[in-house]
C-alpha atoms as a PDB file:
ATOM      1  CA  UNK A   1       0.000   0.000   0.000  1.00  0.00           C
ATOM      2  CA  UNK A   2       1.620   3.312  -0.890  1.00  0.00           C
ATOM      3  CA  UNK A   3      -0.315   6.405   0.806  1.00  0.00           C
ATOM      4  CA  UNK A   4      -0.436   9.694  -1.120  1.00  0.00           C
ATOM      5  CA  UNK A   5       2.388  11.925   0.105  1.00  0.00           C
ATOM      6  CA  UNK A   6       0.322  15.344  -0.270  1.00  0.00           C
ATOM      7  CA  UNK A   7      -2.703  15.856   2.210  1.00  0.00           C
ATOM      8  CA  UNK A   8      -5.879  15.919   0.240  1.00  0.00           C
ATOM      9  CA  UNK A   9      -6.385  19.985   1.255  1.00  0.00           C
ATOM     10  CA  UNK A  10      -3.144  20.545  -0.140  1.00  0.00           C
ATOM     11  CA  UNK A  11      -3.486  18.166  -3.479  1.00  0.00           C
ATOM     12  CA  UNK A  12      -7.100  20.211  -4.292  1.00  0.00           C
ATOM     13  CA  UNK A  13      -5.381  23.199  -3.902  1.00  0.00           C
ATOM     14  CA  UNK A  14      -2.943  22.674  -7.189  1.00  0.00           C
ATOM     15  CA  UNK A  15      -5.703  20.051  -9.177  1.00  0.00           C
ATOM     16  CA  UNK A  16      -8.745  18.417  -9.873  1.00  0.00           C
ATOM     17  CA  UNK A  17      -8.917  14.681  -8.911  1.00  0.00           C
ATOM     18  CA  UNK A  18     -11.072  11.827 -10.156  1.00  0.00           C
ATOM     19  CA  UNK A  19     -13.590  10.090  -7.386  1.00  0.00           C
ATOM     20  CA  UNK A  20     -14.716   6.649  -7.857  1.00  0.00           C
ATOM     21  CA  UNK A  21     -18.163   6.026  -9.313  1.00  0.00           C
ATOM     22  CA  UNK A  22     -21.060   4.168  -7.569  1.00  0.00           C
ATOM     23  CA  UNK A  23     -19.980   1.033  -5.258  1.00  0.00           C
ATOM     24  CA  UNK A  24     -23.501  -0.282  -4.982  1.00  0.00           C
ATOM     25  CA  UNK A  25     -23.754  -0.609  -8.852  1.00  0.00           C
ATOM     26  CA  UNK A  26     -20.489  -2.292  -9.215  1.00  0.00           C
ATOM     27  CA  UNK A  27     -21.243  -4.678  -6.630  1.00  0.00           C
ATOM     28  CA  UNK A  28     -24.385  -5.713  -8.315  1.00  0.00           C
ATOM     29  CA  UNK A  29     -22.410  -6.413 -11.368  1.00  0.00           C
ATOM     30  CA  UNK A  30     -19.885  -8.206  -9.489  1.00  0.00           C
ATOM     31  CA  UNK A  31     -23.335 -10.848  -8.674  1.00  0.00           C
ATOM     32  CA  UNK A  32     -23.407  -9.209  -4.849  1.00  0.00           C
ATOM     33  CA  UNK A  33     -27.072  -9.764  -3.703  1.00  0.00           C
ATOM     34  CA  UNK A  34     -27.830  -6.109  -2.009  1.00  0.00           C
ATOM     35  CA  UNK A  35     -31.146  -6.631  -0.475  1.00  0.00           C
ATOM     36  CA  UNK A  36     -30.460  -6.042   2.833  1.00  0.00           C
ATOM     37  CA  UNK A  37     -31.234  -3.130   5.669  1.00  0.00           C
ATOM     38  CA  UNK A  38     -26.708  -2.574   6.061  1.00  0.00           C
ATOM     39  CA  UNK A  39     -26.871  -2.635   1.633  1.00  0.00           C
ATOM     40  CA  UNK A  40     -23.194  -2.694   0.701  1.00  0.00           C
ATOM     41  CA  UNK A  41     -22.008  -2.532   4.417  1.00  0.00           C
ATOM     42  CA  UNK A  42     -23.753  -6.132   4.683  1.00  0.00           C
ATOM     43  CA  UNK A  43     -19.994  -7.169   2.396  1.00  0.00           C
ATOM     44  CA  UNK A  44     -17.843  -5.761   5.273  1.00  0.00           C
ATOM     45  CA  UNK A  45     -19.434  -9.003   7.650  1.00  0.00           C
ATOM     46  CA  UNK A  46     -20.032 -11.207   4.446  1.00  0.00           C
ATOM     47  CA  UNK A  47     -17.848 -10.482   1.147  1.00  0.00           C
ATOM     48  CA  UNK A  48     -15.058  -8.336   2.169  1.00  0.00           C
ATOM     49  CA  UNK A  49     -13.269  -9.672  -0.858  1.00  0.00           C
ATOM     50  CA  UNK A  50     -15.955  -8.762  -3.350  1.00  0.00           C
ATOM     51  CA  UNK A  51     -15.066  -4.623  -1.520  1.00  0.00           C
ATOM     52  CA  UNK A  52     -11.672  -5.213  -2.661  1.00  0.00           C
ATOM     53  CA  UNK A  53     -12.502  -6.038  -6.031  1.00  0.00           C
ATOM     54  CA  UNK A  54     -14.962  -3.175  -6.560  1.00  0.00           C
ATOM     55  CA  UNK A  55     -12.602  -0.745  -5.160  1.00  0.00           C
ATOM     56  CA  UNK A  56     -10.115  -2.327  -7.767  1.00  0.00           C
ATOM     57  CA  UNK A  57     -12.123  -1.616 -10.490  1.00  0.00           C
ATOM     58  CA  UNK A  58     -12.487   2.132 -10.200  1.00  0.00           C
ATOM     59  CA  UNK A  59      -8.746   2.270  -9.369  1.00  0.00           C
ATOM     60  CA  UNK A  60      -7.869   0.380 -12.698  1.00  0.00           C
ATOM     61  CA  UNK A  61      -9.989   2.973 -14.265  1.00  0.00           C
ATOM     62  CA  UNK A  62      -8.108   6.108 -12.803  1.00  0.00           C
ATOM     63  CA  UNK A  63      -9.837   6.924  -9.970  1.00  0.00           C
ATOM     64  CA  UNK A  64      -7.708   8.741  -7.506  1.00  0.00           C
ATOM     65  CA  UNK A  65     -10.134   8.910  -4.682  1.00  0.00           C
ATOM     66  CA  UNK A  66     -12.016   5.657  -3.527  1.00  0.00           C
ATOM     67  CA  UNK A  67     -15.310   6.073  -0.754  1.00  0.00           C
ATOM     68  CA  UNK A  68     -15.083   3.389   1.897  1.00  0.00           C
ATOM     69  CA  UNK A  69     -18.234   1.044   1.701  1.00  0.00           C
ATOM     70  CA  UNK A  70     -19.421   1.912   5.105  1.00  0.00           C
ATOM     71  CA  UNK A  71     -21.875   4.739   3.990  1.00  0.00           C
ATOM     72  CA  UNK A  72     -25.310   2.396   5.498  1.00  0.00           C
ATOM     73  CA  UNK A  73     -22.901   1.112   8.580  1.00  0.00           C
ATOM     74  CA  UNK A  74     -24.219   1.939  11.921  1.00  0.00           C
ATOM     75  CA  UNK A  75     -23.581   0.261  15.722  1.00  0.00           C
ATOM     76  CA  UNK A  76     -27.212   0.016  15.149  1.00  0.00           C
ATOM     77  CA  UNK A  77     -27.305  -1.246  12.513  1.00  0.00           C
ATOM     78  CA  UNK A  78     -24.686  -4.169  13.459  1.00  0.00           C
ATOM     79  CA  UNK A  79     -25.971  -5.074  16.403  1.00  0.00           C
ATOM     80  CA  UNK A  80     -29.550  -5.572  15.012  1.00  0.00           C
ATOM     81  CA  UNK A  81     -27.559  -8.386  12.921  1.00  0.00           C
ATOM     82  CA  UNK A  82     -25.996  -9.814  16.062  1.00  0.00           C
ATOM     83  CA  UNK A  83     -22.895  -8.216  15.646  1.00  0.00           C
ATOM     84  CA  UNK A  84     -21.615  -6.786  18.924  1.00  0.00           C
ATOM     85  CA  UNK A  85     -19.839  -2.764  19.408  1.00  0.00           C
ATOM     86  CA  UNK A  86     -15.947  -3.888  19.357  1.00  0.00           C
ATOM     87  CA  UNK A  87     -17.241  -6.413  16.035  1.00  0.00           C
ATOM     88  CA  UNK A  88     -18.661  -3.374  14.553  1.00  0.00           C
ATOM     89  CA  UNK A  89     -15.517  -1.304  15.017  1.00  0.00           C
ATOM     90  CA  UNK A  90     -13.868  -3.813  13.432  1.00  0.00           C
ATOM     91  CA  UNK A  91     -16.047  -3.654  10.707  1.00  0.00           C
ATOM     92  CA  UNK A  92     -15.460  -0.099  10.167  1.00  0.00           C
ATOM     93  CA  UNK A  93     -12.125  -0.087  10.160  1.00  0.00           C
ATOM     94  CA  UNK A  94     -11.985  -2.886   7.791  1.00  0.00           C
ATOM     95  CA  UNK A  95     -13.905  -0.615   5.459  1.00  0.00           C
ATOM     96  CA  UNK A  96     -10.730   1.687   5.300  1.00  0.00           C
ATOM     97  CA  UNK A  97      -8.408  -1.203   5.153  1.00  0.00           C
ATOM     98  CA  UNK A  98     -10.001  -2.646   2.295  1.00  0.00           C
ATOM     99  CA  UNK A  99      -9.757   0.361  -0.047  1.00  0.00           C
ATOM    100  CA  UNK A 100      -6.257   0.774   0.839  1.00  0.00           C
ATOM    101  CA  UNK A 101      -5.400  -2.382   0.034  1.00  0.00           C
ATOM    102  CA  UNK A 102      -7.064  -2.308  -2.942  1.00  0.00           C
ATOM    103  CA  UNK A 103      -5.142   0.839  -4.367  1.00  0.00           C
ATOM    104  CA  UNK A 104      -2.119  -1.587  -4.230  1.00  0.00           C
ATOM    105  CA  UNK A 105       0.748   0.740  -5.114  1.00  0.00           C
ATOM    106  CA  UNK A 106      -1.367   3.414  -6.398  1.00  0.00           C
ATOM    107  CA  UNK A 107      -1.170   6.498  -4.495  1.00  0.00           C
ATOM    108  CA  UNK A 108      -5.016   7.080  -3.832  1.00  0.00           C
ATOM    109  CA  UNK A 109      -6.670   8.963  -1.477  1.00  0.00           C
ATOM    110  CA  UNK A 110      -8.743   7.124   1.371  1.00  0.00           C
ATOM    111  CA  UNK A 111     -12.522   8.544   1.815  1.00  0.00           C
ATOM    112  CA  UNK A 112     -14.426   7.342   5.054  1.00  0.00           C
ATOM    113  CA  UNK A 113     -18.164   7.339   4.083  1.00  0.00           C
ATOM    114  CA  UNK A 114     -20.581   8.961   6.796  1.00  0.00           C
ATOM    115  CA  UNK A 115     -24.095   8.318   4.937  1.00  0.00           C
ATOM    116  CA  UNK A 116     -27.036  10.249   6.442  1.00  0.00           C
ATOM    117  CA  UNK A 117     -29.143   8.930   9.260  1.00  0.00           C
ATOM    118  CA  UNK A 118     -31.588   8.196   6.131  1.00  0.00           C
ATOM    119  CA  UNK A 119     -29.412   5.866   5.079  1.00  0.00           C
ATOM    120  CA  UNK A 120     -29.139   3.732   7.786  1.00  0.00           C
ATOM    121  CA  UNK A 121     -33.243   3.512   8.431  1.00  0.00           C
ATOM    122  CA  UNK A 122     -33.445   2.008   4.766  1.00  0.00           C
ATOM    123  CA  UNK A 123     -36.449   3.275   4.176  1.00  0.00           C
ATOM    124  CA  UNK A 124     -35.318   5.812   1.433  1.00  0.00           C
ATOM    125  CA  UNK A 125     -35.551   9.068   3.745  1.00  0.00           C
ATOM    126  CA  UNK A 126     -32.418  10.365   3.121  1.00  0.00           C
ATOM    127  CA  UNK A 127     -34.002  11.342   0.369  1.00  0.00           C
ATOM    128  CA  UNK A 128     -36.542  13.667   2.563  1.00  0.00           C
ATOM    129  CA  UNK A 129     -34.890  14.770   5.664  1.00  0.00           C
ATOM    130  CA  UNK A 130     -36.868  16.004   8.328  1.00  0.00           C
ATOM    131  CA  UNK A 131     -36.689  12.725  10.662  1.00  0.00           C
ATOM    132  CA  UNK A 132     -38.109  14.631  13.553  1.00  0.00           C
ATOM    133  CA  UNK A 133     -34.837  14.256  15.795  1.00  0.00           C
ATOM    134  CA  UNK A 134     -32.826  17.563  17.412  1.00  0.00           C
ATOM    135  CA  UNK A 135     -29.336  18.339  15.651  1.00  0.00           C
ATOM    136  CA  UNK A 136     -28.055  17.077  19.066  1.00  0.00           C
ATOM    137  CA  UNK A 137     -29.741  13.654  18.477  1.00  0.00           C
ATOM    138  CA  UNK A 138     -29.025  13.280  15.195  1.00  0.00           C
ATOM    139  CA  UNK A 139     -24.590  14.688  16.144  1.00  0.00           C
ATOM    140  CA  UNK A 140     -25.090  11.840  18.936  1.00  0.00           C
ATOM    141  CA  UNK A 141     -26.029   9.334  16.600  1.00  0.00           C
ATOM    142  CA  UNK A 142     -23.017  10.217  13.790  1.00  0.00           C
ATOM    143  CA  UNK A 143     -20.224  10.823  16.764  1.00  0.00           C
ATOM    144  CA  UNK A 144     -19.884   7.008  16.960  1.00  0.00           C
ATOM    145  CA  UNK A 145     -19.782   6.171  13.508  1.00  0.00           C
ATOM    146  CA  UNK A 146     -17.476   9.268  12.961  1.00  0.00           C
ATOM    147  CA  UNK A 147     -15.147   8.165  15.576  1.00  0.00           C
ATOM    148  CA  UNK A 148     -14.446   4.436  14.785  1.00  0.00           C
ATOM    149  CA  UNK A 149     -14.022   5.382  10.744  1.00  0.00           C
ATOM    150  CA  UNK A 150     -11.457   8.075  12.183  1.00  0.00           C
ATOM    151  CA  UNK A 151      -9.529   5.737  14.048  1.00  0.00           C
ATOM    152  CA  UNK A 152      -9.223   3.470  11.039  1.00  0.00           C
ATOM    153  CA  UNK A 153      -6.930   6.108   9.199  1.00  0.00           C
ATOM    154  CA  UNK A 154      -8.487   7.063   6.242  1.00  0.00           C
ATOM    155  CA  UNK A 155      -8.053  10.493   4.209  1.00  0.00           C
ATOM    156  CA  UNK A 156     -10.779  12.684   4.991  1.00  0.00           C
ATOM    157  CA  UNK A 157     -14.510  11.890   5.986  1.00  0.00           C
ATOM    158  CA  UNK A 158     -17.250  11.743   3.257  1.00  0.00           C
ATOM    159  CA  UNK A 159     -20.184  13.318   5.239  1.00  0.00           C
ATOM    160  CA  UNK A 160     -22.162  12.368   2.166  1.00  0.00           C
ATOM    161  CA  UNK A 161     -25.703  12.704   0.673  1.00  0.00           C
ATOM    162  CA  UNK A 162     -26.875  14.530   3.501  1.00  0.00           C
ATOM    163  CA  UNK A 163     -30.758  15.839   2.786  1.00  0.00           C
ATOM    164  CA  UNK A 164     -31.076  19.142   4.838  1.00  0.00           C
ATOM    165  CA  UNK A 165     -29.441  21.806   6.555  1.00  0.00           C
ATOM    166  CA  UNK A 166     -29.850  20.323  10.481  1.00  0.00           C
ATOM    167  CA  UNK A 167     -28.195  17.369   9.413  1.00  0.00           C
ATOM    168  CA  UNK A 168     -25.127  18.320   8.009  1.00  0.00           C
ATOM    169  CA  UNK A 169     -24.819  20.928  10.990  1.00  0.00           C
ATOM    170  CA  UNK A 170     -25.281  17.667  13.080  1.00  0.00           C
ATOM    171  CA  UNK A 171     -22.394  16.108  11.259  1.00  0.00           C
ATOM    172  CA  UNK A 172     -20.218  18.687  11.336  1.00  0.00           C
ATOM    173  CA  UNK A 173     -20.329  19.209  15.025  1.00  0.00           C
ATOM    174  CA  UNK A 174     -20.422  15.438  15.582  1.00  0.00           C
ATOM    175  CA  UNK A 175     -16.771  15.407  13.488  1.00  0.00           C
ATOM    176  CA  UNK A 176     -15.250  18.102  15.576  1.00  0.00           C
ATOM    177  CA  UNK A 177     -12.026  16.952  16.845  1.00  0.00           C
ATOM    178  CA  UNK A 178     -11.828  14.175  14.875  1.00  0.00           C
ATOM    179  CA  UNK A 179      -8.304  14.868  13.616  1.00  0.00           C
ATOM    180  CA  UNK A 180      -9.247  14.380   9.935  1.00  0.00           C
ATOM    181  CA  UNK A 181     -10.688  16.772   7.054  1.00  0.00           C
ATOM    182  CA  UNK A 182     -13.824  16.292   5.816  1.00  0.00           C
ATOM    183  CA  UNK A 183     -16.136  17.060   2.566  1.00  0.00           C
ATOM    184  CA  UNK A 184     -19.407  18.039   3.037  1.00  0.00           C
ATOM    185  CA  UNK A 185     -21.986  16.814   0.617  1.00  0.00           C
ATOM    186  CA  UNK A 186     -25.914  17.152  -0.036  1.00  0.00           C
ATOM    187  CA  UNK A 187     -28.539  15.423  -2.312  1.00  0.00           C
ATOM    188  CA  UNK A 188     -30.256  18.192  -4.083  1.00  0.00           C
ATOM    189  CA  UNK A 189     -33.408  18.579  -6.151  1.00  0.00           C
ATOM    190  CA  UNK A 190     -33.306  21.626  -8.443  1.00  0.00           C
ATOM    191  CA  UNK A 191     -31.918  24.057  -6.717  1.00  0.00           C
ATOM    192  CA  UNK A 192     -33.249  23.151  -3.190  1.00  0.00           C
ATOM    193  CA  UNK A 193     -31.672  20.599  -0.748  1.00  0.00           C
ATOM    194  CA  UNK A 194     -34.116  17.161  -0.743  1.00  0.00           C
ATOM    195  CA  UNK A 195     -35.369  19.174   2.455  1.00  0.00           C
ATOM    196  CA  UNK A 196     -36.255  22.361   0.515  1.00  0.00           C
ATOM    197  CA  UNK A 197     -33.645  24.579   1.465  1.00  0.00           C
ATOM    198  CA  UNK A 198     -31.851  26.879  -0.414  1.00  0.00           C
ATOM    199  CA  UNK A 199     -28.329  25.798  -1.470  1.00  0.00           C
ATOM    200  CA  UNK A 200     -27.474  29.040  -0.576  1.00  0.00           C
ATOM    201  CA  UNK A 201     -27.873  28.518   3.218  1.00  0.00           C
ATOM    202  CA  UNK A 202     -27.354  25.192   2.590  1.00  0.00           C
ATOM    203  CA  UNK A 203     -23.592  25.497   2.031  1.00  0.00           C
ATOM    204  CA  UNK A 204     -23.517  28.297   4.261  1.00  0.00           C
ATOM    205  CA  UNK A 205     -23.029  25.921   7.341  1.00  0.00           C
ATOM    206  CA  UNK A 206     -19.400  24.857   6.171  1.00  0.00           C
ATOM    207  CA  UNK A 207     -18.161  28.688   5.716  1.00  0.00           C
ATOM    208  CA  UNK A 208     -15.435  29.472   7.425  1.00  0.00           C
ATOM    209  CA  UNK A 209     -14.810  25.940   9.095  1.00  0.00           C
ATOM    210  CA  UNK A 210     -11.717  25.058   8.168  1.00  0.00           C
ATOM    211  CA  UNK A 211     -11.898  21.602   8.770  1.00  0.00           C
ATOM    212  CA  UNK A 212     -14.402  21.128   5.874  1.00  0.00           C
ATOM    213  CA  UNK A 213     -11.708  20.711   2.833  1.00  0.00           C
ATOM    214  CA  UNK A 214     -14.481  20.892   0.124  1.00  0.00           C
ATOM    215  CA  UNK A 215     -18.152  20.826  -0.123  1.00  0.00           C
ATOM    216  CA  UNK A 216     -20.751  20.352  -2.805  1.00  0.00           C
ATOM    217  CA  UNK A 217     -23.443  17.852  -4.130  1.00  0.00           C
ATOM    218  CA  UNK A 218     -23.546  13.640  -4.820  1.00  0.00           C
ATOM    219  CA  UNK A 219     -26.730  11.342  -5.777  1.00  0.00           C
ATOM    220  CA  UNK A 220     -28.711  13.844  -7.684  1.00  0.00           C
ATOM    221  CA  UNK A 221     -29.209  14.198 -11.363  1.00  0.00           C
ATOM    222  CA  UNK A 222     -26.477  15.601 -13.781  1.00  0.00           C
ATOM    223  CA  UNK A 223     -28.214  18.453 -14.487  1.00  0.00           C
ATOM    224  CA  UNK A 224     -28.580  19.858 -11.414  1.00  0.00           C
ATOM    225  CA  UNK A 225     -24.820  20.155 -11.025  1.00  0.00           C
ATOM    226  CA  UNK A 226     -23.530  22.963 -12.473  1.00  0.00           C
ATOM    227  CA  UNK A 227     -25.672  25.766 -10.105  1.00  0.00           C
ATOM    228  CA  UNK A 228     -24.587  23.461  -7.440  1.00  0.00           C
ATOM    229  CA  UNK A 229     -20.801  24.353  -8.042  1.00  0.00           C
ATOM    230  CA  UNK A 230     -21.429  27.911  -8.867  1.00  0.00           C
ATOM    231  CA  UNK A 231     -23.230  28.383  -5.585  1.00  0.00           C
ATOM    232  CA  UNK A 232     -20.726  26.039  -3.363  1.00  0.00           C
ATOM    233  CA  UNK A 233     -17.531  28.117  -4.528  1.00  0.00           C
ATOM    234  CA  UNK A 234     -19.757  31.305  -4.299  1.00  0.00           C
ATOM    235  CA  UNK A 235     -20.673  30.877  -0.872  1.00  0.00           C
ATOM    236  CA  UNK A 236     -17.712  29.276   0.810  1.00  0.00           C
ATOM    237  CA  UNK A 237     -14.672  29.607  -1.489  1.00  0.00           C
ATOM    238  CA  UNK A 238     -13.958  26.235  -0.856  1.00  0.00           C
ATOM    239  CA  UNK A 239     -13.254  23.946  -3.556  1.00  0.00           C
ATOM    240  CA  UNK A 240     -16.085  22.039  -4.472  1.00  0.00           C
ATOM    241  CA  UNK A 241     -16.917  18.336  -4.739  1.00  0.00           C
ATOM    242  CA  UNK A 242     -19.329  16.769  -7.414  1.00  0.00           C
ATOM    243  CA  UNK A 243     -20.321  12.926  -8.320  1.00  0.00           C
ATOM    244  CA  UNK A 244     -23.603  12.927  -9.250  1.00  0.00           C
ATOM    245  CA  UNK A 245     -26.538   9.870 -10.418  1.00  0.00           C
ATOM    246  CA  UNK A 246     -26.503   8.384 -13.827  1.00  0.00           C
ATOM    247  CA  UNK A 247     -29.340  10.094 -14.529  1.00  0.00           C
ATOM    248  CA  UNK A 248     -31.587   7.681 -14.203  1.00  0.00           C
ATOM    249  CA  UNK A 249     -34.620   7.799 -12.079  1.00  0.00           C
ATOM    250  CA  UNK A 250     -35.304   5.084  -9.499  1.00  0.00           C
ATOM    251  CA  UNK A 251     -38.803   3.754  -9.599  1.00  0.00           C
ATOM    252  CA  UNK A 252     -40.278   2.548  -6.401  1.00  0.00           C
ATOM    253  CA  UNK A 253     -43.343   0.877  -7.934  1.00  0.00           C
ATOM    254  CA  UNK A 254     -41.084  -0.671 -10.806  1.00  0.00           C
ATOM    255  CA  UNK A 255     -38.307  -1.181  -8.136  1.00  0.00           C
ATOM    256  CA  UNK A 256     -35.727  -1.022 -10.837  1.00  0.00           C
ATOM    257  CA  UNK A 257     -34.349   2.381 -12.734  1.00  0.00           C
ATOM    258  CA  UNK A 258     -36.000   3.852 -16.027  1.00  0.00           C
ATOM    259  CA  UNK A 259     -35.102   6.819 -18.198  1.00  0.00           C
ATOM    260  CA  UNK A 260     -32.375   7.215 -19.987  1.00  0.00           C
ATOM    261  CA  UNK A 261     -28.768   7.648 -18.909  1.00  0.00           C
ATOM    262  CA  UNK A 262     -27.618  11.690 -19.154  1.00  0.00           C
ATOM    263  CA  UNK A 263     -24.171  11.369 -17.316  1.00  0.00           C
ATOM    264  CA  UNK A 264     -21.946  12.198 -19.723  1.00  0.00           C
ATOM    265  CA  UNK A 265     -18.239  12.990 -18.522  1.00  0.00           C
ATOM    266  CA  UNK A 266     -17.893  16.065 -20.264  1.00  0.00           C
ATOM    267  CA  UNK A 267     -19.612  17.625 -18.123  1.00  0.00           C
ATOM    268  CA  UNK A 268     -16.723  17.729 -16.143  1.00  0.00           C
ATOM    269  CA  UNK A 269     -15.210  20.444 -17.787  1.00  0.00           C
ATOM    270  CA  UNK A 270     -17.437  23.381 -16.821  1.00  0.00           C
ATOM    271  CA  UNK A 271     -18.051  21.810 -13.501  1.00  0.00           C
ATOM    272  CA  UNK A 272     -14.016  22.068 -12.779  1.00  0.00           C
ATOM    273  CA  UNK A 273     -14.032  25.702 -14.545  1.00  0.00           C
ATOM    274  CA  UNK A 274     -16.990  26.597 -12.020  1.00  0.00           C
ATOM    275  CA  UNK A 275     -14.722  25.225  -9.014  1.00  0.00           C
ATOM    276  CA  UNK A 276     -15.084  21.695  -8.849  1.00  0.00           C
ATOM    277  CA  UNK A 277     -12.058  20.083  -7.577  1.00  0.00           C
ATOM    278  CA  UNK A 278     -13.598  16.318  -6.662  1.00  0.00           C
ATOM    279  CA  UNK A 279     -15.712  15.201  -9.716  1.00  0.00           C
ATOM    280  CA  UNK A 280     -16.632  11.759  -9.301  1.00  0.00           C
ATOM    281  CA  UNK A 281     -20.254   9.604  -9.866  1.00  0.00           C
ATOM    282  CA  UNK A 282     -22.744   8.421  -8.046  1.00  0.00           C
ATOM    283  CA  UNK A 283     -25.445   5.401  -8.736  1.00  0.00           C
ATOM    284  CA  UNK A 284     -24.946   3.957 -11.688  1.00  0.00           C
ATOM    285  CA  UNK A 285     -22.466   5.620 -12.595  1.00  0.00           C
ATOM    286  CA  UNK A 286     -19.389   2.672 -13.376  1.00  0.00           C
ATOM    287  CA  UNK A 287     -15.591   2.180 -13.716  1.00  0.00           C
ATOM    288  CA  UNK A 288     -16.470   2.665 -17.502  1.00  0.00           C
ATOM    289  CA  UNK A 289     -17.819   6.449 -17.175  1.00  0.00           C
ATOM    290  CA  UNK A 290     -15.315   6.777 -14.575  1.00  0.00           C
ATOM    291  CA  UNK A 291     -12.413   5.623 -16.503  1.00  0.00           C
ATOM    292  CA  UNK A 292     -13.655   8.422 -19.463  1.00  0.00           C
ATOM    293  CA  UNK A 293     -13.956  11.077 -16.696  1.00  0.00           C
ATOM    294  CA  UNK A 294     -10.344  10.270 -15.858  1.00  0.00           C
ATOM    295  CA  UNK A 295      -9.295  10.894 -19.926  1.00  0.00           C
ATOM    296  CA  UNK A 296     -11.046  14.220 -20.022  1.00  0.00           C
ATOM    297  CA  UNK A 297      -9.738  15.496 -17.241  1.00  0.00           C
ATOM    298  CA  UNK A 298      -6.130  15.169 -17.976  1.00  0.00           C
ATOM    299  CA  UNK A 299      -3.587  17.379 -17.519  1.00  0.00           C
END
């Protein structure tokens, strides 16, 4: 395993560099059944192996960047499968391991995912917000997660597809201390957080804390995007992170996707001339994309 030599602050200060695509998609492909309330996290007890070889895929395809599989990992969550509190930190920590061991000799940076308290209910309400709990509740719930991924070693924290406003001031306070950098990312509708809230104030929460080393947007359509970069550099000067959906729409009542695909990775070049410095995809978004994404952005 060879670790970057540049922090990731300092690295997104002098480039843009290429995320990983979607791990859930790629373990599907890979034949991983994902119907289950931990999702991917479910491989960390049952398929570690099948991680490695997903994270191994985007790296082959130029990723620089790879998110841990730990973004639906909770205590909770664990124990509800029988799997006790120093298990679980195992578990977590072997979600870092695993994508640093799959870079090889590669020089990638490490991403612990923190998914949204959505996320770990599996009932699709990251996708709403509003789960009726305080921003001390919901900073009590992350601390845990947040501190076992820390203690692992990775990178930076992914505090990732985060639906409103209370919840990513949740995570940020819940991260405090840490010792690590994070980014700071929202699913967005429009212009609006999946909450309703104006990106504006939306990114407004991570101005001015210097331990948030970029912030921006992930699992949301392509097109919504670009005013998410404008407004992210506008409002904090930070650089800005962006790995969007496919494009495709989920369909509950189908319970498959439909529509057609509109991620094209060419998109990436106004994003990174708006500010984006992590560009990166999403759900079904695959090593292929990701591998193109890599060629047009370059040097």
């Amino acid at each position: 395993m060879t670790r970057p030599v540049r922090p990731l602050a300092e690295a997104l200060a002098r480039e843009t560099l290429v995320l990983d695509g979607g791990l859930s998609n790629q373990l599907a492909d890979q034949g991983c059944d994902l119907g289950d309330a931990l999702w991917s996290a479910r491989l960390l007890v049952d398929a570690p192996q099948e991680l490695a070889r997903a994270h191994a895929a985007y790296v082959a395809a130029g990723a620089q960047v790879l998110i841990t599989g730990s973004y639906q990992a909770s205590f909770e969550g664990f124990a509800r499968r029988g799997v006790s509190a120093e298990a679980a930190t195992r578990l977590f920590a072997r979600s870092v391991a695993l994508a640093r061991e799959a870079a090889g000799e590669r020089p990638v940076w490490v991403a612990a995912s923190v998914g949204p308290y959505g996320a770990v209910l599996a009932d699709g309400s990251e996708y709403r917000g509003r789960y009726g709990l305080t921003t001390r509740e919901l900073a009590r719930f992350h601390r845990s997660r947040i501190e076992a991924l820390a203690a692992a070693g990775p990178d930076v924290l992914a505090l990732e597809t985060v639906p409103d406003v209370r919840e990513a001031e949740a995570l940020l306070r819940a991260a405090e201390g840490c010792g690590l950098p994070v980014w700071l990312s929202y699913t967005v509708r429009g212009e609006l957080t999946r909450a309703g809230q104006p990106l504006s104030d939306a990114f407004a929460v991570a101005s001015g804390n210097d331990q948030v080393a970029a912030v921006g947007v992930n699992c949301c359509a392509p097109a919504d995007v670009a005013f998410a970069v404008a407004s992210a550099a506008e409002v904090t000067g930070k650089p800005v992170v962006a790995y969007p959906n496919s494009g495709e729409r989920w369909s509950r009542a189908r319970g498959g996707w439909e529509g057609p695909a509109s991620y094209d990775p060419r998109l990436a070049v106004p994003w990174r001339a708006a500010g984006a410095r992590l560009i990166g995809g999403c759900c079904r978004v695959g090593p292929e994309r990701v591998a193109r994404l890599a060629a047009v952005l370059a040097p």
